[in-house]
Protein backbone atom coordinates (compact mmCIF):
# COMPACT_ATOMS: atom_id res chain seq x y z
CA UNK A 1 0.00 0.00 0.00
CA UNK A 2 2.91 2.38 1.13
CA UNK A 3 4.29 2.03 -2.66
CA UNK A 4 1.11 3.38 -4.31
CA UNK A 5 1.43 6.87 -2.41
CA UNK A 6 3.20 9.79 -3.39
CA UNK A 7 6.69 9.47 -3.11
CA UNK A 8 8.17 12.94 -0.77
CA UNK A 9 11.51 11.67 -1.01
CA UNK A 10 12.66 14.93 -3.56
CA UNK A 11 11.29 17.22 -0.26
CA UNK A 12 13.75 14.83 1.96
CA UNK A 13 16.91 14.78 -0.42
CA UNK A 14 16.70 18.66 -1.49
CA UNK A 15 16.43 21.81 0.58
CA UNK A 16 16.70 23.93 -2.05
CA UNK A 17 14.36 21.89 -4.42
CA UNK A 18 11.69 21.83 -1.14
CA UNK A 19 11.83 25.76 -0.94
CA UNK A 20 11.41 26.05 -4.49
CA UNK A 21 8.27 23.72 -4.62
CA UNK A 22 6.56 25.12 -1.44
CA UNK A 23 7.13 28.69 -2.54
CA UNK A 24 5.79 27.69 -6.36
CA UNK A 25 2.78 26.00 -4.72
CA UNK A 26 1.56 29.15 -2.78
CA UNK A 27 2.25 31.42 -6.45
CA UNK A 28 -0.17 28.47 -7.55
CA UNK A 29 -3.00 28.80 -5.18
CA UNK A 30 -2.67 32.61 -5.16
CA UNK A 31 -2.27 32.97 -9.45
CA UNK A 32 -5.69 30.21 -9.84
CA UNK A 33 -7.30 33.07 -7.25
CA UNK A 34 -6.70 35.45 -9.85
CA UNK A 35 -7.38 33.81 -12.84
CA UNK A 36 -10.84 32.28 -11.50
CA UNK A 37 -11.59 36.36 -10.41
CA UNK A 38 -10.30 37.78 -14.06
CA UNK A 39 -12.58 34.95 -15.85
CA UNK A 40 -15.96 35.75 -13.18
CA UNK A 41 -15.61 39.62 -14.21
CA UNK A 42 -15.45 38.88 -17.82
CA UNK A 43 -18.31 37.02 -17.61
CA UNK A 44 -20.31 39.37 -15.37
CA UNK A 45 -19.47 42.02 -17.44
CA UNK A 46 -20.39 40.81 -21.16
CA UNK A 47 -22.22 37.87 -20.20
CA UNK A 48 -20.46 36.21 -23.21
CA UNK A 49 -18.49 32.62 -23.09
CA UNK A 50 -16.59 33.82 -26.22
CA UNK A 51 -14.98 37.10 -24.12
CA UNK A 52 -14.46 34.62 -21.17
CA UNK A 53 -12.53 31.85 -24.22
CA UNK A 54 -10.40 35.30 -25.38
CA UNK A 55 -8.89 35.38 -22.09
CA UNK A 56 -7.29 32.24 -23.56
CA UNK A 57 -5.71 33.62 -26.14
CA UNK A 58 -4.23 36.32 -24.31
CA UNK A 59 -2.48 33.35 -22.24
CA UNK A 60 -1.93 31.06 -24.53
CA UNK A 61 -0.27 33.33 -27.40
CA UNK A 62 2.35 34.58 -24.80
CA UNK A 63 2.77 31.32 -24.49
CA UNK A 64 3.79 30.34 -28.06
CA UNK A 65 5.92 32.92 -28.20
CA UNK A 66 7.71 33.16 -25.03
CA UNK A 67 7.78 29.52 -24.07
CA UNK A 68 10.73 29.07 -26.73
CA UNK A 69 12.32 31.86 -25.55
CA UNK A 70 12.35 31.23 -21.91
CA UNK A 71 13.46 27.30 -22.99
CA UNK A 72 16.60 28.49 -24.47
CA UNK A 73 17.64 31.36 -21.82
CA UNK A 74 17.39 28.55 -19.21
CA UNK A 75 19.87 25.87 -21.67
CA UNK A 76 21.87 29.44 -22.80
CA UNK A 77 22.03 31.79 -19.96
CA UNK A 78 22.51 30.84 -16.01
CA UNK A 79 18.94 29.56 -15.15
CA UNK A 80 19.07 31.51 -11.44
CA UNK A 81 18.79 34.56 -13.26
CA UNK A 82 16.35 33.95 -16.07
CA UNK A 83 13.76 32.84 -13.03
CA UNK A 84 14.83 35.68 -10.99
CA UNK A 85 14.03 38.41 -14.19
CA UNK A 86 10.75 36.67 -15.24
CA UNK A 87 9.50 36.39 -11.37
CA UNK A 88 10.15 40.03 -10.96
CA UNK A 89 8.02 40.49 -14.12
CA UNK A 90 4.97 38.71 -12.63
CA UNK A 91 5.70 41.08 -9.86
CA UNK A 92 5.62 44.16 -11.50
CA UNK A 93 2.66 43.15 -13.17
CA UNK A 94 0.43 41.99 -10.31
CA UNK A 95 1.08 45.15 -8.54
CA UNK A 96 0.31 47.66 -11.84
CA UNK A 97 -3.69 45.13 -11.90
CA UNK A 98 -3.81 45.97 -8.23
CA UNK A 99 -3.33 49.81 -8.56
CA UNK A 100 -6.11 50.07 -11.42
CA UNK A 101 -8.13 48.53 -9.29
CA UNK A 102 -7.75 50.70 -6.11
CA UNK A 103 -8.19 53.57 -8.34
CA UNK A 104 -11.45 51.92 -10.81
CA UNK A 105 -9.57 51.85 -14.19
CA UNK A 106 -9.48 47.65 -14.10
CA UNK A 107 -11.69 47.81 -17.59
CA UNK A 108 -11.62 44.47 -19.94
CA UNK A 109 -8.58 46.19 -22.21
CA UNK A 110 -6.50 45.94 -18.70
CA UNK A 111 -7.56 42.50 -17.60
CA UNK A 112 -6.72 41.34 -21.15
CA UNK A 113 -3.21 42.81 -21.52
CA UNK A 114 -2.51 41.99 -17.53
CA UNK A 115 -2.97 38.84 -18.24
CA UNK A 116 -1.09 38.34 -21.31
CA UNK A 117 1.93 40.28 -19.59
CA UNK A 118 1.90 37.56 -16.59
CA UNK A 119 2.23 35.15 -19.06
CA UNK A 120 4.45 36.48 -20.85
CA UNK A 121 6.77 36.82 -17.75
CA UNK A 122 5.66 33.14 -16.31
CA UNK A 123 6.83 31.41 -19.94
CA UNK A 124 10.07 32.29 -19.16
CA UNK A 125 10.00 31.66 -16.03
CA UNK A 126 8.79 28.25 -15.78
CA UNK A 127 11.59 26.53 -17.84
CA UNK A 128 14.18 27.28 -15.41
CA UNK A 129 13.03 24.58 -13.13
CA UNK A 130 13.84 22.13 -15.54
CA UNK A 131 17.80 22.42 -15.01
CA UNK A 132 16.82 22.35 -11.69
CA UNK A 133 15.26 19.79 -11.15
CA UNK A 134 18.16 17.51 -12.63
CA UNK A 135 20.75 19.09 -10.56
CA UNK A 136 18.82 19.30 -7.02
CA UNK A 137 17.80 15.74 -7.35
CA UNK A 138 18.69 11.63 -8.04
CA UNK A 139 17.53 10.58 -11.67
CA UNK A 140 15.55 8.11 -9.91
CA UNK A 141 13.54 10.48 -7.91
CA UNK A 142 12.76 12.58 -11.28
CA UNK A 143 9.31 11.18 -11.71
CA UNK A 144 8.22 11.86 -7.64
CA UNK A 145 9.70 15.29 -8.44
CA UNK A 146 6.76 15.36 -11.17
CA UNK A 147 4.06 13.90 -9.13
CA UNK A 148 4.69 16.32 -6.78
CA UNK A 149 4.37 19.31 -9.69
CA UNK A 150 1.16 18.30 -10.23
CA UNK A 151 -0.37 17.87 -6.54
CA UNK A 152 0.84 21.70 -6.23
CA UNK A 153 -0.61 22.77 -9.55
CA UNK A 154 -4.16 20.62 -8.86
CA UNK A 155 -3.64 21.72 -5.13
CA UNK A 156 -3.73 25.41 -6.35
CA UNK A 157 -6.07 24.53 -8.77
CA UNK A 158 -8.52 23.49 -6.04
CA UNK A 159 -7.73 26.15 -3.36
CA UNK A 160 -7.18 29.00 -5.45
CA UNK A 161 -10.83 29.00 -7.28
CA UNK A 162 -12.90 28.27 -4.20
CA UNK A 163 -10.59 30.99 -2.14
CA UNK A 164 -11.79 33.56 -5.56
CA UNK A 165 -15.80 32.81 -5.67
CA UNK A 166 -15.75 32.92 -1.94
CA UNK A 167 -13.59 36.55 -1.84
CA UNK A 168 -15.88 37.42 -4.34
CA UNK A 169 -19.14 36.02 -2.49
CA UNK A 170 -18.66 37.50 0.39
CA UNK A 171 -16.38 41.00 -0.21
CA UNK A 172 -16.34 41.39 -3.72
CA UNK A 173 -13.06 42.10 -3.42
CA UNK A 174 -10.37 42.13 -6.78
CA UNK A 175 -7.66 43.87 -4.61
CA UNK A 176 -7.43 41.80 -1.93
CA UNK A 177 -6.53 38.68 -4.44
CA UNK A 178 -4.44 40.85 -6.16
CA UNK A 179 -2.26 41.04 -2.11
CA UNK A 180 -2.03 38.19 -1.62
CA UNK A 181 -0.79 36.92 -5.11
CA UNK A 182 1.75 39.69 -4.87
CA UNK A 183 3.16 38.20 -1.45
CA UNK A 184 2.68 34.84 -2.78
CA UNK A 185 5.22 35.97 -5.60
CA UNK A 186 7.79 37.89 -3.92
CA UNK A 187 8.75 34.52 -1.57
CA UNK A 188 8.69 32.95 -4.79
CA UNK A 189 11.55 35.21 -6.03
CA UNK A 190 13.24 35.02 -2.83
CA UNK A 191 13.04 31.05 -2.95
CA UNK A 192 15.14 31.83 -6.68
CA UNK A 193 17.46 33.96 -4.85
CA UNK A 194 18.27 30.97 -2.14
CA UNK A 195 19.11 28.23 -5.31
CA UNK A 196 22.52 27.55 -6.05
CA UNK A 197 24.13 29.36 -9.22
CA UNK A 198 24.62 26.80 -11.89
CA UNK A 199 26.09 27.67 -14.94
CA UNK A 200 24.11 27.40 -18.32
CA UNK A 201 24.51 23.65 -19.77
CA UNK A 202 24.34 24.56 -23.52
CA UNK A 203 27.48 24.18 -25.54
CA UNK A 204 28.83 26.78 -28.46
CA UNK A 205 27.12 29.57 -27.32
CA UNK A 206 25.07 29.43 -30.63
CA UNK A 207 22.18 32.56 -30.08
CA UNK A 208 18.92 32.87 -28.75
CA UNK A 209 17.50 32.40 -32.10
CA UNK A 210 19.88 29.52 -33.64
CA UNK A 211 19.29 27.77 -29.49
CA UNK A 212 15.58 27.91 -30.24
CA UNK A 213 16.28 26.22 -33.50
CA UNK A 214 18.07 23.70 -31.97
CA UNK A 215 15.64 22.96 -29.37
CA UNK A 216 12.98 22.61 -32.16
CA UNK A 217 15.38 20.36 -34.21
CA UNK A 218 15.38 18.16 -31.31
CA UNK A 219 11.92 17.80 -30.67
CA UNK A 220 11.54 16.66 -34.33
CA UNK A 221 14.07 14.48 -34.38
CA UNK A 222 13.72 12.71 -30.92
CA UNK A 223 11.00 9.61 -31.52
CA UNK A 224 9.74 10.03 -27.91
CA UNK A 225 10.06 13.43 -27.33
CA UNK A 226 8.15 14.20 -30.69
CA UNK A 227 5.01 11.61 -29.67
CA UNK A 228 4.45 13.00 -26.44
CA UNK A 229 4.62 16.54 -26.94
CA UNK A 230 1.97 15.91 -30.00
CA UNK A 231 -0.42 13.82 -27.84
CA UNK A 232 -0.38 16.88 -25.49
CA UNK A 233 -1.27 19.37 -28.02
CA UNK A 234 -3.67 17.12 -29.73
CA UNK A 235 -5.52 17.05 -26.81
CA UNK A 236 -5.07 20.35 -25.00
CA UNK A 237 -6.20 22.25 -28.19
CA UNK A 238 -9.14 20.22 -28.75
CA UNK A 239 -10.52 19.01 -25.61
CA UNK A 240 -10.14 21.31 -22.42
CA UNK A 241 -13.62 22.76 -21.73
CA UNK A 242 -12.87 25.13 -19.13
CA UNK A 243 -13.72 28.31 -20.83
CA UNK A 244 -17.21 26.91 -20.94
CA UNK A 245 -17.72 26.23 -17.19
CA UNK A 246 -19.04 29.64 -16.70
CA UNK A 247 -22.01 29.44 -18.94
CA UNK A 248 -22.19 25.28 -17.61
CA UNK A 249 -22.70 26.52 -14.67
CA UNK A 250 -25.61 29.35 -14.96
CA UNK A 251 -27.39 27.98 -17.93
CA UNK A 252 -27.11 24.53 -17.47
CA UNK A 253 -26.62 23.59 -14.26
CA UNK A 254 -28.28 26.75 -12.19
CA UNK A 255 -25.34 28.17 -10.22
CA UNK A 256 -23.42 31.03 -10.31
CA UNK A 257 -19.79 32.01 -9.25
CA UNK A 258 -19.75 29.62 -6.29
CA UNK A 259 -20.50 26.63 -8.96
CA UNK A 260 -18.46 27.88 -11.10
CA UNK A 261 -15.45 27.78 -8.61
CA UNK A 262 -16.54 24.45 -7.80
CA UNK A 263 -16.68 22.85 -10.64
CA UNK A 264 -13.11 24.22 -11.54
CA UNK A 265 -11.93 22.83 -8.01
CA UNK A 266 -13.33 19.10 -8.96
CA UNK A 267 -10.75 18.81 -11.95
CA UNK A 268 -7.88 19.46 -9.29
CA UNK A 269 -9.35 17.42 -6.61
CA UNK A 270 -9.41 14.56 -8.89
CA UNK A 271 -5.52 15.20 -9.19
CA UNK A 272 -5.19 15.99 -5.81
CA UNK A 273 -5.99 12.31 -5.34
CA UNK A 274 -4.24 10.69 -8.34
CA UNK A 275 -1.39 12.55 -6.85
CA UNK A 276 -2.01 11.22 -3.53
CA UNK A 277 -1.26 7.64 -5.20
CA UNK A 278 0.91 8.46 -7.98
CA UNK A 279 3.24 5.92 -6.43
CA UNK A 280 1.42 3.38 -8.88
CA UNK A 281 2.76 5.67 -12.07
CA UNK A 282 5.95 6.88 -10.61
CA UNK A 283 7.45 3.58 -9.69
CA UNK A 284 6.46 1.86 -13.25
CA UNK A 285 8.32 1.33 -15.80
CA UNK A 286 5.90 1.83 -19.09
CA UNK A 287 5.19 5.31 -18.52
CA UNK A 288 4.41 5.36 -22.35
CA UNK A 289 1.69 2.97 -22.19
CA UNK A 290 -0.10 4.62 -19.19
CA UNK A 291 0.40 8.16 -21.05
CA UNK A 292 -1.99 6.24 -23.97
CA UNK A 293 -4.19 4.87 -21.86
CA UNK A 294 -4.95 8.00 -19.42
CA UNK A 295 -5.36 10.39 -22.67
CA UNK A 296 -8.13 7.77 -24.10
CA UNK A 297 -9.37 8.26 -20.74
CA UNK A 298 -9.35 11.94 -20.66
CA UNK A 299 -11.39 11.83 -24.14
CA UNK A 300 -14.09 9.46 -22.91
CA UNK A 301 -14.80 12.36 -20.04
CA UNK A 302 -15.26 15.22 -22.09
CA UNK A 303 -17.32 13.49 -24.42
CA UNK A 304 -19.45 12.82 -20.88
CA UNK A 305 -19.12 16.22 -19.35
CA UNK A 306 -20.92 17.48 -22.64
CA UNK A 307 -24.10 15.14 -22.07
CA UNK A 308 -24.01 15.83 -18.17
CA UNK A 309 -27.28 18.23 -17.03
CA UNK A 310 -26.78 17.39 -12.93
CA UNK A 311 -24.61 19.32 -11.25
CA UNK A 312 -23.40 16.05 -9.25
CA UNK A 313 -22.74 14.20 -12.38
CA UNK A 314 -20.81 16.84 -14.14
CA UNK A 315 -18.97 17.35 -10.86
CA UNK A 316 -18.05 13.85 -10.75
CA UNK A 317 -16.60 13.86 -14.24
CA UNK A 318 -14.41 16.44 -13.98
CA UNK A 319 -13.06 15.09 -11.09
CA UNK A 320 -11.94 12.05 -13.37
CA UNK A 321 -10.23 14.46 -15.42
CA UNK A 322 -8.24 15.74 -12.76
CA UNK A 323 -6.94 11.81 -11.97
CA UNK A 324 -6.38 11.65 -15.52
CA UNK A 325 -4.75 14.55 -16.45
CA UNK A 326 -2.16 13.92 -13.62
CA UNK A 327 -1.98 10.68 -14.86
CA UNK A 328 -0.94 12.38 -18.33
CA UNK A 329 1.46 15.16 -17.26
CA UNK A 330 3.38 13.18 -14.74
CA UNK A 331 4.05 10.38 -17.48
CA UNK A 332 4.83 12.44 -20.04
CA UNK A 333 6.93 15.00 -18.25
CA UNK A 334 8.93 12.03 -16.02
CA UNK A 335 9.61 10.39 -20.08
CA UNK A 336 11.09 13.90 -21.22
CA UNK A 337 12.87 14.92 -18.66
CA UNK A 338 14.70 11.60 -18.27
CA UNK A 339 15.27 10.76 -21.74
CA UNK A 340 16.74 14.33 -23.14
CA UNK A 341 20.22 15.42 -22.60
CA UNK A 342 21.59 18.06 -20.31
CA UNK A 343 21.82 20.69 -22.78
CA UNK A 344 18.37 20.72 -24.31
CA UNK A 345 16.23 20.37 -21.14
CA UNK A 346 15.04 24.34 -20.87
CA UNK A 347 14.61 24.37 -24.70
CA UNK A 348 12.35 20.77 -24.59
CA UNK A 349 10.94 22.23 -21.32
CA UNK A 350 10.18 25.26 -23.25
CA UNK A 351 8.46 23.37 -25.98
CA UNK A 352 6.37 21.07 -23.10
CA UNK A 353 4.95 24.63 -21.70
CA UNK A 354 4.03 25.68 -25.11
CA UNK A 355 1.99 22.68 -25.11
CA UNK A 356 0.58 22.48 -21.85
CA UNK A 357 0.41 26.01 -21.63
CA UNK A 358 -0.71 27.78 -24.66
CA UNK A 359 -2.64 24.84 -26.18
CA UNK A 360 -5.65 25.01 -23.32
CA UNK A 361 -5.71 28.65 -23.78
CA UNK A 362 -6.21 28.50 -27.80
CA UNK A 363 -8.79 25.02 -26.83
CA UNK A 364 -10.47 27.92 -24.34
CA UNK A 365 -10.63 30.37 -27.32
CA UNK A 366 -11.98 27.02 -29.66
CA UNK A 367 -14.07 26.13 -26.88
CA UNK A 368 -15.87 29.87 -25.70
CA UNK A 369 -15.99 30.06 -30.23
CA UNK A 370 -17.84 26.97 -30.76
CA UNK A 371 -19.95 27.45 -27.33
CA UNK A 372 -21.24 30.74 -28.93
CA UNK A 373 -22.43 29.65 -32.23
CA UNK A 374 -23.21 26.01 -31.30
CA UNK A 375 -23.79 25.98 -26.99
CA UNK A 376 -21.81 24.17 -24.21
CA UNK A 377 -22.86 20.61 -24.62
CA UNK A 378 -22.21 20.66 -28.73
CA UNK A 379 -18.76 22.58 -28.11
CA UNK A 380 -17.61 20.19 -25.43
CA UNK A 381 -18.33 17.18 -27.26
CA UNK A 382 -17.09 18.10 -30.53
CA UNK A 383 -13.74 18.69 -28.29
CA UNK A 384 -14.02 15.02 -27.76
């Protein structure tokens, strides 16, 4: 029984690696808090699933653009410092969407570009773990190191909405998520500060733009590496229904924001509790079966959400999702960042957020699209 639970070993063997999760997994809780708010004001304010799907593609464009970028300045520059400039960023950004609000000025124009400027900052952020993560930490211990990625992104995934709708609920309060993701941050930055310097692993010096080509050469070229980033874009662009949970949730199901925040929170407590066993993935050795056989999974589900009318039901499936979908990121993620070598993993890291990022945001902007012209159930199942 003890070998099916998540392994904490990583916490045990790495200070440095513990600070840096535990200060990523508050950012987590505190950034889902503002998301979940951004995404309820859009909606109260235009009433439209489409302007709620375009805050999608003001993530996931950043994304695709920055993601590279940030992959490459982790292989080609000293990783410590990339993290440290694109935390800062985040910071500076945070505090500018707190100030409009304290003064009234937070219109749609500023939600949009605040949000594509955090993720502009967090692509180029996020890849610096990678190096990390190989340094700090045992090969062996690579795929607990994953598991435990994905109980603080779920975790925050869970917290952070119900902590929004019930701000929202009961203060209607913006600025006070905006605090606390600010505070949230700037320990974040401080945990970057505390990691040992490591110098950059790529070789030649070759550019930022001939390093992204290499990167992408890579990918291509790497059997493995190639499949599993696909199967994530396949089905992040075409089946993540979350910019339709809104309208689920008032038109279909009969809620409002405290629904809505709960029927975000079901995905992650699903992965809260895959995570919570992930010893059965992380001590396999067919990771690349179980990465087919979870995204069949994940397909099956949406194609259920979309003919789910109970609010129990449709609770219940998107809680399989979230076992799923850890299910899928800790497999494919543990694959990568075993099987590519020291000098590509920002760049392939880079290319994994791209991905994982940026394809649910454009599936979002598919999803809000299709849910406009065609309704929820039609545009989630057609996802399937």
């Amino acid at each position: 029984m003890r070998s099916s639970l998540l392994d904490i070993s990583p916490l045990r063997e790495s200070g440095a690696f513990a600070r840096l999760w535990a200060s990523g997994a508050v950012v987590n809780i505190s950034a889902q808090a503002v998301q979940m708010a951004l995404a309820w004001r859009v909606w109260d304010e235009t009433g439209s699933s489409l302007a709620v799907g375009a805050l999608g593609l003001s993530i996931g464009l950043p994304t695709i653009i920055f993601s590279l970028l940030g992959g490459a300045l982790a292989d080609l520059r000293p990783p410590r410092l990339v993290g440290t400039v694109g935390a800062a960023g985040q910071l500076a950004v945070v505090a500018c969407l707190l100030g409009l609000e304290l003064v009234g000025s937070l219109g749609l124009v500023a939600v949009y570009g605040g949000v594509a400027a955090l993720s502009t900052f967090g692509a180029i952020t996020a890849p610096t773990r990678r190096p990390y993560i190989r340094h700090l930490l045992r090969g062996e211990t690579v795929p607990a190191a994953s598991a435990l990625y994905m109980l603080s992104m779920h975790g925050g995934q869970i917290i952070g909405p119900l902590l929004g709708g019930l701000v929202l609920r009961l203060q209607g309060s913006y600025a006070l998520i905006f605090v606390v993701n600010l505070a949230a941050i700037a320990l974040y930055v401080l945990s970057i500060r505390m990691l040992p310097e490591i110098p950059s692993a790529a070789t030649g010096r070759p550019g930022v733009v001939g390093g992204i080509a290499q990167g992408l050469t890579y990918v291509w070229r790497t059997p493995l590496v190639r499949g599993a980033v696909w199967l994530d874009l396949c089905m992040t662009l075409f089946a993540v229904p979350v910019a339709l949970l809104p309208e689920l949730s008032e038109r279909m199901l009969g809620g409002g924001a405290d629904l809505y925040g709960v029927l975000l929170a079901a995905i992650s407590v699903g992965g809260v509790v895959a995570t919570v066993f992930s010893g059965l993935l992380t001590r396999r050795h067919d990771l690349g079966r179980a990465l087919v056989v979870s995204a069949l999974g994940w397909a099956v589900a949406v194609l259920a959400l979309s003919v789910s009318h109970d609010a129990l039901v449709a609770v219940a499936v998107l809680f399989l999702m979230g076992v799923l979908d850890v299910y899928t990121l800790t497999a494919q993620q543990s694959m990568i960042q075993l099987a590519v070598t020291e000098d590509m993993v920002g760049r392939v890291g880079g290319m994994q957020m791209l991905t994982g990022m940026g394809g649910p945001e454009l599936g979002n902007l598919r999803a809000g699209d299709m849910g406009t012209w065609f309704g929820p159930e039609s545009a989630i199942g057609i996802g399937s």
